[in-house]
PDB file of N, CA and C in Angstrom:
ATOM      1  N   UNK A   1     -43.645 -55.788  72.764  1.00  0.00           N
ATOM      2  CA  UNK A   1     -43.264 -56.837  71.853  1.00  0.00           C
ATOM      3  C   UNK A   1     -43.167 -58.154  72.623  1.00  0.00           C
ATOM      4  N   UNK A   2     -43.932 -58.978  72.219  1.00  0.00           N
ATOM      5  CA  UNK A   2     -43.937 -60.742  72.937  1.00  0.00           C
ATOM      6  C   UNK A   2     -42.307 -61.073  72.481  1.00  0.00           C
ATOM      7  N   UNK A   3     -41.999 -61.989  73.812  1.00  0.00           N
ATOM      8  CA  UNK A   3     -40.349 -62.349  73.873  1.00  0.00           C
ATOM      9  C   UNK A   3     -40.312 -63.473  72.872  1.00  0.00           C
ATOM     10  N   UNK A   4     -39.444 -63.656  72.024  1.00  0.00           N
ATOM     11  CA  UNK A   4     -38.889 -64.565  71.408  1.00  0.00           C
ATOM     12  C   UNK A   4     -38.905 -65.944  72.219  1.00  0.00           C
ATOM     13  N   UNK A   5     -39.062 -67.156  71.039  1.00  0.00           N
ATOM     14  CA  UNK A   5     -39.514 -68.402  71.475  1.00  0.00           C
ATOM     15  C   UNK A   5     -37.954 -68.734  71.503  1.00  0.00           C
ATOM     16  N   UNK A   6     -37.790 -69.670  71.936  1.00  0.00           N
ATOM     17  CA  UNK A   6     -36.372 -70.658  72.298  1.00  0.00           C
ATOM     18  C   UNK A   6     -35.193 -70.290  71.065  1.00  0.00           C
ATOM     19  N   UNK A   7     -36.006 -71.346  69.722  1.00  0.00           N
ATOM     20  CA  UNK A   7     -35.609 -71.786  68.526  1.00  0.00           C
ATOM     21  C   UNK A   7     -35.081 -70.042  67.872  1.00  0.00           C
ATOM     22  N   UNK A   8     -36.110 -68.917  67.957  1.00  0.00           N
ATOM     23  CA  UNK A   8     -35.733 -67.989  67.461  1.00  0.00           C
ATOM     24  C   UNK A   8     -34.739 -67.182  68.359  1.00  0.00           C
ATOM     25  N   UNK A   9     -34.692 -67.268  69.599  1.00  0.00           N
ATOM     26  CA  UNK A   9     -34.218 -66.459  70.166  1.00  0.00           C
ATOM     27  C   UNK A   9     -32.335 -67.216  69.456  1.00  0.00           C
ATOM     28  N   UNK A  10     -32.211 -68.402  69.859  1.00  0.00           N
ATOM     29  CA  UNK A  10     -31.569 -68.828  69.485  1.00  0.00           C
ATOM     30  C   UNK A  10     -30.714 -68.381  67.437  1.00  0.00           C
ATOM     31  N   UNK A  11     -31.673 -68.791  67.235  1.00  0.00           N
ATOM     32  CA  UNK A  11     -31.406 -67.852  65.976  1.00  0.00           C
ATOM     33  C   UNK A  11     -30.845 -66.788  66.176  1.00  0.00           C
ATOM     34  N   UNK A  12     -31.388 -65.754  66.902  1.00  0.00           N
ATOM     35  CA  UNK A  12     -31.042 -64.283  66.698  1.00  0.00           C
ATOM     36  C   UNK A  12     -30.163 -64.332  66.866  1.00  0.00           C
ATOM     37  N   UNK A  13     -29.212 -64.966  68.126  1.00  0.00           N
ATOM     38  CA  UNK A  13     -28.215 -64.867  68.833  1.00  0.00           C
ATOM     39  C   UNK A  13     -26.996 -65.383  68.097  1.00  0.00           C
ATOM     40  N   UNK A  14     -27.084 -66.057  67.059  1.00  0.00           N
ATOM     41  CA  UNK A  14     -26.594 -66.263  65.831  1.00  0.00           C
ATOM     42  C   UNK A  14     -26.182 -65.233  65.073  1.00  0.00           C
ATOM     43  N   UNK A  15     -27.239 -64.818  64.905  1.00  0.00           N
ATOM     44  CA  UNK A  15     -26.821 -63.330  63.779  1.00  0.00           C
ATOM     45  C   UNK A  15     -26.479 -62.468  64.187  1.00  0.00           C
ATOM     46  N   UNK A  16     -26.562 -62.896  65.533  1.00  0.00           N
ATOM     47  CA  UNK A  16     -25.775 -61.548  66.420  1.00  0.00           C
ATOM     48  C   UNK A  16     -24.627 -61.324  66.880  1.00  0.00           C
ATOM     49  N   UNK A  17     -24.309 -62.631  67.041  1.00  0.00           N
ATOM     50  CA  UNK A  17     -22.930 -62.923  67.527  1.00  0.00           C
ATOM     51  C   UNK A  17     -22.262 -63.345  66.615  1.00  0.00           C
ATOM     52  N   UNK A  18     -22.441 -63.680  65.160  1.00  0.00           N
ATOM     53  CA  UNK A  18     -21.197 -63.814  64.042  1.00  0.00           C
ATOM     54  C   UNK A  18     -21.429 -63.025  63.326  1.00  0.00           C
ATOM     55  N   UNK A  19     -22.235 -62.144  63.122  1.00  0.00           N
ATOM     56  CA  UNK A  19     -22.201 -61.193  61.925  1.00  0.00           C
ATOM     57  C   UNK A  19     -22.622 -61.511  60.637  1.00  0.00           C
ATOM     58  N   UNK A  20     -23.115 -62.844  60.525  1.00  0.00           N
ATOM     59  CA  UNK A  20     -22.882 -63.212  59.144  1.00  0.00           C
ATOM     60  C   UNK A  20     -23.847 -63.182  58.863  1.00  0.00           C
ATOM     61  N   UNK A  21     -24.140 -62.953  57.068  1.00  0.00           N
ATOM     62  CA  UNK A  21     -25.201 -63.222  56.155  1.00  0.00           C
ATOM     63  C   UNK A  21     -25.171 -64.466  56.267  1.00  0.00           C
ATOM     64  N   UNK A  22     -26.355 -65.382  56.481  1.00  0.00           N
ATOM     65  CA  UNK A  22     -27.130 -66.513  56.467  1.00  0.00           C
ATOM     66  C   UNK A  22     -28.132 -67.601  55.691  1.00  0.00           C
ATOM     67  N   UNK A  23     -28.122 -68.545  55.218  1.00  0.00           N
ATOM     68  CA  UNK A  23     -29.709 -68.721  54.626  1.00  0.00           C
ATOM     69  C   UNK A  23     -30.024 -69.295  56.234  1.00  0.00           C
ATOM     70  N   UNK A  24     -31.349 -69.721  55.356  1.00  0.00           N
ATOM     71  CA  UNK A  24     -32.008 -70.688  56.584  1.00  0.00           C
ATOM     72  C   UNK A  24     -31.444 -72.136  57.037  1.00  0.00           C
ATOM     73  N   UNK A  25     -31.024 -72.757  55.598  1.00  0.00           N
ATOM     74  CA  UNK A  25     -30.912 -73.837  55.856  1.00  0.00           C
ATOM     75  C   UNK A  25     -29.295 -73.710  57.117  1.00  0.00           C
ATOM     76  N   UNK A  26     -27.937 -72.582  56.653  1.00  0.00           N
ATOM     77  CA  UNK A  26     -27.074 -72.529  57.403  1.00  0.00           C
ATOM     78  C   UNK A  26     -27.427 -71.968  59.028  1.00  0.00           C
ATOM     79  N   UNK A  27     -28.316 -71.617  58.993  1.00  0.00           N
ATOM     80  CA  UNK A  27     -28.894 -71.277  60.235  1.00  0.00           C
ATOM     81  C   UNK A  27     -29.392 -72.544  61.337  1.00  0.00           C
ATOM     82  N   UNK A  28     -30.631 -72.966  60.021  1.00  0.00           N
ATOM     83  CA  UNK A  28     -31.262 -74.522  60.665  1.00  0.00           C
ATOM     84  C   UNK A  28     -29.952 -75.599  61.400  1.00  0.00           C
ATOM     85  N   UNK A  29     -28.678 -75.503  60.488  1.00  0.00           N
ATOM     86  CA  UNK A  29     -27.517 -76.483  60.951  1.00  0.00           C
ATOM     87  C   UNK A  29     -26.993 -75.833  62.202  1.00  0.00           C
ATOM     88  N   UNK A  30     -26.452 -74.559  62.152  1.00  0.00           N
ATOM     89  CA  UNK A  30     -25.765 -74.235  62.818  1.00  0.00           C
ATOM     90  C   UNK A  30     -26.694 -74.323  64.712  1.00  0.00           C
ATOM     91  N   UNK A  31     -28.133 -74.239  64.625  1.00  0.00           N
ATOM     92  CA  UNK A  31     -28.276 -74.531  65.906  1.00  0.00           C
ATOM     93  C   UNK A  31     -29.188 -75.596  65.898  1.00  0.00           C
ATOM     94  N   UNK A  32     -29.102 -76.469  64.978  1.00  0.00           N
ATOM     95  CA  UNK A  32     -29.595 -78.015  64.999  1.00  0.00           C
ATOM     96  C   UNK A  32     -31.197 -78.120  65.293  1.00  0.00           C
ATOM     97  N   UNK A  33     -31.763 -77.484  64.061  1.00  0.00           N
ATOM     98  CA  UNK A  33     -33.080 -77.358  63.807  1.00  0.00           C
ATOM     99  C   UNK A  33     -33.907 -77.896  62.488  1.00  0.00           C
ATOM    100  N   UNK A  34     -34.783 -78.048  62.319  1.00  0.00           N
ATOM    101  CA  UNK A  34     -34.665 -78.731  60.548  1.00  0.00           C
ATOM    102  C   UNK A  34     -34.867 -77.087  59.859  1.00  0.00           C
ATOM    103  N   UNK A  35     -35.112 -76.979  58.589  1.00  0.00           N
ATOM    104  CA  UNK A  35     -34.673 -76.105  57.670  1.00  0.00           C
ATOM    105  C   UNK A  35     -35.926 -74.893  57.834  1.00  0.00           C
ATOM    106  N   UNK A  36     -36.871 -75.713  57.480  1.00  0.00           N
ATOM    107  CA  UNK A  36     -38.697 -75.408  57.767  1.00  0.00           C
ATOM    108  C   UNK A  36     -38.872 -74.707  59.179  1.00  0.00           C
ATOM    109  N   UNK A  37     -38.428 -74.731  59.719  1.00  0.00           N
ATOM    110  CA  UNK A  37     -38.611 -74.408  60.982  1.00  0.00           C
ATOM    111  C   UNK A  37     -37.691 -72.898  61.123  1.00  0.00           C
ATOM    112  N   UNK A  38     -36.506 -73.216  60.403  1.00  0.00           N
ATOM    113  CA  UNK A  38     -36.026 -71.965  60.944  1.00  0.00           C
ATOM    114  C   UNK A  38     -36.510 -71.189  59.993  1.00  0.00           C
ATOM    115  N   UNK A  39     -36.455 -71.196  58.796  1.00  0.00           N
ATOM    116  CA  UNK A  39     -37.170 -70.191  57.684  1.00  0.00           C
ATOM    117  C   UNK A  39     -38.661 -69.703  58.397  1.00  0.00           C
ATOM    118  N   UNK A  40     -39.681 -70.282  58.804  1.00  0.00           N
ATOM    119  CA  UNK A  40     -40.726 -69.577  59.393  1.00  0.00           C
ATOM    120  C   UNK A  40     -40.395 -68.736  60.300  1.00  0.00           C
ATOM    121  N   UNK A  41     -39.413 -69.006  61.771  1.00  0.00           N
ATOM    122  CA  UNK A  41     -38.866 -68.511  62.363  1.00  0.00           C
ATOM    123  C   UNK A  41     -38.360 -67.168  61.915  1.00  0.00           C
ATOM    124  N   UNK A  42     -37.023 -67.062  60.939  1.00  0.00           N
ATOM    125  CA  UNK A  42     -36.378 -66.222  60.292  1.00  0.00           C
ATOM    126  C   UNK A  42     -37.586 -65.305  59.789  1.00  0.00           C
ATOM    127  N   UNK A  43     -38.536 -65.707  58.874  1.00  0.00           N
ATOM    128  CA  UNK A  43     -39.632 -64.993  58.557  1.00  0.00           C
ATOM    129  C   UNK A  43     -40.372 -64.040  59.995  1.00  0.00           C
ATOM    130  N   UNK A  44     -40.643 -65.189  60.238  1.00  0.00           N
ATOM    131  CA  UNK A  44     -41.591 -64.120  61.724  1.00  0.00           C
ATOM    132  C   UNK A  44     -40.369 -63.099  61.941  1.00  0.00           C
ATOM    133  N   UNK A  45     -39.206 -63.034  62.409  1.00  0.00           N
ATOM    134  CA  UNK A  45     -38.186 -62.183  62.826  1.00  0.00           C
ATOM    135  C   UNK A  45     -38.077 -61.084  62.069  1.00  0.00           C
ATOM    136  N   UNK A  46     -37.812 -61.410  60.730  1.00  0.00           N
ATOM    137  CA  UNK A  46     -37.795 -60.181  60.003  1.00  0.00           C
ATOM    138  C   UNK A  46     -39.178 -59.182  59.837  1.00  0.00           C
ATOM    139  N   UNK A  47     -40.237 -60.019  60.017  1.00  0.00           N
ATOM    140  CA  UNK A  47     -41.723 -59.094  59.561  1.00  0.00           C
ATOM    141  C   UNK A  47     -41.847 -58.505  60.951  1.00  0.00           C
ATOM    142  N   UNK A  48     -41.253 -58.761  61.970  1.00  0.00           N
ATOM    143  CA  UNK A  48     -40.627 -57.907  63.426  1.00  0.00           C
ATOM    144  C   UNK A  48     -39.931 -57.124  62.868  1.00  0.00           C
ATOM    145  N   UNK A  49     -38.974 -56.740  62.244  1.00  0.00           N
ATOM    146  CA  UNK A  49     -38.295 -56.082  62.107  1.00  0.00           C
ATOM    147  C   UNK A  49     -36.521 -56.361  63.246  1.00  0.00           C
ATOM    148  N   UNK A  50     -36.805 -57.744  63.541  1.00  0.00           N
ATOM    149  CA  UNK A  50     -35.598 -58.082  64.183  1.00  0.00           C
ATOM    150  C   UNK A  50     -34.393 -58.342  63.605  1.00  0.00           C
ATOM    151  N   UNK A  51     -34.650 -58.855  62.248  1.00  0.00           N
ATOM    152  CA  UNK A  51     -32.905 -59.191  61.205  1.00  0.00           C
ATOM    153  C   UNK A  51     -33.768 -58.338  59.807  1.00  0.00           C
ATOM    154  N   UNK A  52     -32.309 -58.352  58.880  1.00  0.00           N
ATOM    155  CA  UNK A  52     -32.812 -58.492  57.827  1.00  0.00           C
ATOM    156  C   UNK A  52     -32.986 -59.286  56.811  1.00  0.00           C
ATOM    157  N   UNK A  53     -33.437 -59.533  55.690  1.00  0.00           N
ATOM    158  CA  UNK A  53     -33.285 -60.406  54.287  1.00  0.00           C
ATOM    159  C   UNK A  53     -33.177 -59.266  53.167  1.00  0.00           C
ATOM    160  N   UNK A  54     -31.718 -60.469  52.785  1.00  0.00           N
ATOM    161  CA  UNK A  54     -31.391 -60.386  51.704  1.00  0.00           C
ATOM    162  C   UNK A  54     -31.296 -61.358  50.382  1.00  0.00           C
ATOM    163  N   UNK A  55     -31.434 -60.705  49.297  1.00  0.00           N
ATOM    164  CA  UNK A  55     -31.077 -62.116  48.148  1.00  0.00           C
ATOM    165  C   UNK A  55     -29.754 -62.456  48.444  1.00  0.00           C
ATOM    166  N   UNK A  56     -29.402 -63.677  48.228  1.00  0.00           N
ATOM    167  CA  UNK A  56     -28.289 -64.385  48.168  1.00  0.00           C
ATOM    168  C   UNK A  56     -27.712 -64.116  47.337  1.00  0.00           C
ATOM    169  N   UNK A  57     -26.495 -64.033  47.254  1.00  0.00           N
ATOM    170  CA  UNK A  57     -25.667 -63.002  45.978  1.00  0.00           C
ATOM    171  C   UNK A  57     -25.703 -64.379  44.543  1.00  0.00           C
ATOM    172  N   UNK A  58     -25.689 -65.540  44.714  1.00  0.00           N
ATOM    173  CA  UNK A  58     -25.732 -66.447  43.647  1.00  0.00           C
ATOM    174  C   UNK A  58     -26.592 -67.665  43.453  1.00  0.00           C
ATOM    175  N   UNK A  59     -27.503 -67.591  44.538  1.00  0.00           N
ATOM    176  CA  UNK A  59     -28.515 -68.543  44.696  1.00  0.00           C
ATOM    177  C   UNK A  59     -30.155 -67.819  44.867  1.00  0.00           C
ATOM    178  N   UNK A  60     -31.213 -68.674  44.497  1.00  0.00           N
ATOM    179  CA  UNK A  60     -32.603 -67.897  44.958  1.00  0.00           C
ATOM    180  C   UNK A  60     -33.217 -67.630  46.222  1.00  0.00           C
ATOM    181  N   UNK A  61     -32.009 -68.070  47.189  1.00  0.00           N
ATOM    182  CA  UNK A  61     -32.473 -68.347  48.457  1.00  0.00           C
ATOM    183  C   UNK A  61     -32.555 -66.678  49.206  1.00  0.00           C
ATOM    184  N   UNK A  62     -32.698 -66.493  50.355  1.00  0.00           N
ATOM    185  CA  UNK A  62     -32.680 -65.260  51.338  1.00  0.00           C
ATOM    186  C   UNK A  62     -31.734 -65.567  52.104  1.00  0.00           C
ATOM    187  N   UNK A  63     -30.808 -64.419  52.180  1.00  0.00           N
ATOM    188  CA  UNK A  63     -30.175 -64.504  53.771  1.00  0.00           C
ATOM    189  C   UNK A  63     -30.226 -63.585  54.590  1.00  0.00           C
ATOM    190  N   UNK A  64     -29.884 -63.907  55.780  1.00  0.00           N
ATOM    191  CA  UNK A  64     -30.674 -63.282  56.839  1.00  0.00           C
ATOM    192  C   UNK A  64     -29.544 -62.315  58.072  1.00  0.00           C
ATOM    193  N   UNK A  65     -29.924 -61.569  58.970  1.00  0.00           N
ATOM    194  CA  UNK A  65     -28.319 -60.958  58.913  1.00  0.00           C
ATOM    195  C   UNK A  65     -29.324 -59.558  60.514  1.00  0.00           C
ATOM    196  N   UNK A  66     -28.267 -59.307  60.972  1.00  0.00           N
ATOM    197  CA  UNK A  66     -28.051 -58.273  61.469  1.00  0.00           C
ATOM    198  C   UNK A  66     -27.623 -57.260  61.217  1.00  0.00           C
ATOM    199  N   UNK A  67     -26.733 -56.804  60.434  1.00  0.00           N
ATOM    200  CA  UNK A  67     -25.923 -56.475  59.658  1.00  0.00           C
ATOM    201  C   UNK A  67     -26.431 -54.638  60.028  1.00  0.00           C
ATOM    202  N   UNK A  68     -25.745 -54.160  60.878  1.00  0.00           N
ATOM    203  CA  UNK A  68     -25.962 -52.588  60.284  1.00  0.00           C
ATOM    204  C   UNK A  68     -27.277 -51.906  61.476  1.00  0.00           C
ATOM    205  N   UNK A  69     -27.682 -52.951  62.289  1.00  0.00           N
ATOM    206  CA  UNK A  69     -28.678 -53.307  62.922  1.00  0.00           C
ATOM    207  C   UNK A  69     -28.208 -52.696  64.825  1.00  0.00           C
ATOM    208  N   UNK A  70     -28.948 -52.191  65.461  1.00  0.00           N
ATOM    209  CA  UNK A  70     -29.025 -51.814  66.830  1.00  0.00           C
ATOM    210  C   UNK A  70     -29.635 -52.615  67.577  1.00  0.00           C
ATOM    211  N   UNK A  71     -29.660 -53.239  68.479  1.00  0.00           N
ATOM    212  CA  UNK A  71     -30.253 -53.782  69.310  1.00  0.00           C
ATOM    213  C   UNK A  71     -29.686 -53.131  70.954  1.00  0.00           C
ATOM    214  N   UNK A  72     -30.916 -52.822  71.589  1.00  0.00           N
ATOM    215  CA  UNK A  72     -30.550 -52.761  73.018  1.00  0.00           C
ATOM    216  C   UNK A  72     -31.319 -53.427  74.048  1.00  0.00           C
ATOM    217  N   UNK A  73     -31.009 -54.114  75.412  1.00  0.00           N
ATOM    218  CA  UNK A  73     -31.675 -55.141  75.765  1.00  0.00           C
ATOM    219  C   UNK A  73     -32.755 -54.250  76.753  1.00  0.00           C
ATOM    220  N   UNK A  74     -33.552 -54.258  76.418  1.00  0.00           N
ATOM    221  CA  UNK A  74     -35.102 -54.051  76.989  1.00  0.00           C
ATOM    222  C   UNK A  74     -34.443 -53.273  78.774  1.00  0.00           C
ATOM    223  N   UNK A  75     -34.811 -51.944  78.855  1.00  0.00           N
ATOM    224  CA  UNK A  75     -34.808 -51.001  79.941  1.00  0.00           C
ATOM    225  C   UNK A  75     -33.845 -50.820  80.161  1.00  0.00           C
ATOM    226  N   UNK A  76     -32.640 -50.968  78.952  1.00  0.00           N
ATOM    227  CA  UNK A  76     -31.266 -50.303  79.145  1.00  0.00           C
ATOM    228  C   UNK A  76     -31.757 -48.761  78.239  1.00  0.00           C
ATOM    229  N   UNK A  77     -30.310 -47.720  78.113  1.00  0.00           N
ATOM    230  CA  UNK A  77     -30.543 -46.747  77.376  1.00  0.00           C
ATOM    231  C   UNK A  77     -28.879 -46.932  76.351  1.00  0.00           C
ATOM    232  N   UNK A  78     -29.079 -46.583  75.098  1.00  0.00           N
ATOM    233  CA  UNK A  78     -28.229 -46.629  74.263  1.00  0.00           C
ATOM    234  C   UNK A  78     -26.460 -46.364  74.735  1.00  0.00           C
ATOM    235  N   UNK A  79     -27.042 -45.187  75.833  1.00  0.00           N
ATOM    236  CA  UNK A  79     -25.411 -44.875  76.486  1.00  0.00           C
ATOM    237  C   UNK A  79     -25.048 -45.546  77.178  1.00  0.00           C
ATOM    238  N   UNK A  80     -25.956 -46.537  78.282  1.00  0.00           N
ATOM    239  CA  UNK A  80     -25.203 -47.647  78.597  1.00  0.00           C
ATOM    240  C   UNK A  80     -24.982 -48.496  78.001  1.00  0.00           C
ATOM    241  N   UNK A  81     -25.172 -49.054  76.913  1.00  0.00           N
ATOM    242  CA  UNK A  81     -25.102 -50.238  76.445  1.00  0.00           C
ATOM    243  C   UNK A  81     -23.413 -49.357  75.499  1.00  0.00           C
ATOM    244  N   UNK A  82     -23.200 -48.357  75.465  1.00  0.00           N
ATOM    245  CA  UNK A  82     -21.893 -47.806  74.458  1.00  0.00           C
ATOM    246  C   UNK A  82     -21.142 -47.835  75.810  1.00  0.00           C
ATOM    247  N   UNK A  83     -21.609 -47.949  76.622  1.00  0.00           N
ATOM    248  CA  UNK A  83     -19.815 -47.460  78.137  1.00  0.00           C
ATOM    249  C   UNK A  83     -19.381 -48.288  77.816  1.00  0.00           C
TER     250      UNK A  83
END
């Protein structure tokens, strides 16, 4: 898998470290990106299979999320990353 660019990695690390359901645009603010940018981003990530999307519980938008999600950092094994 090719390493994540700046802007996304950045992203991820977002959804990784607050837990939260997201749109794009709260994403785009939170690491000072325009909106467009992170939604393609967010897109590429998920068709990785790196976050997920969801509908927004009251708007048409997607949000975006870790949520429920494993990640382990490249040539660790699951039991170290649980010690």
């Amino acid at each position: 898998m090719k390493p994540l660019v700046p802007n996304n990695r950045a992203m991820w690390e977002l959804l990784f470290t607050t837990g939260e359901k997201l749109t794009a645009a709260e994403v785009a603010d939170r690491v000072g990106i325009e909106s467009m940018t992170a939604f393609w981003g967010l897109q590429n990530m998920a068709r990785r299979g790196l976050i997920k999307t969801q509908p927004h519980p009251t708007s048409r938008y997607l949000t975006y999320s870790v949520d429920g999600m494993c990640m382990v950092p490249r040539g660790m094994h699951l039991a170290e990353v649980q010690a």
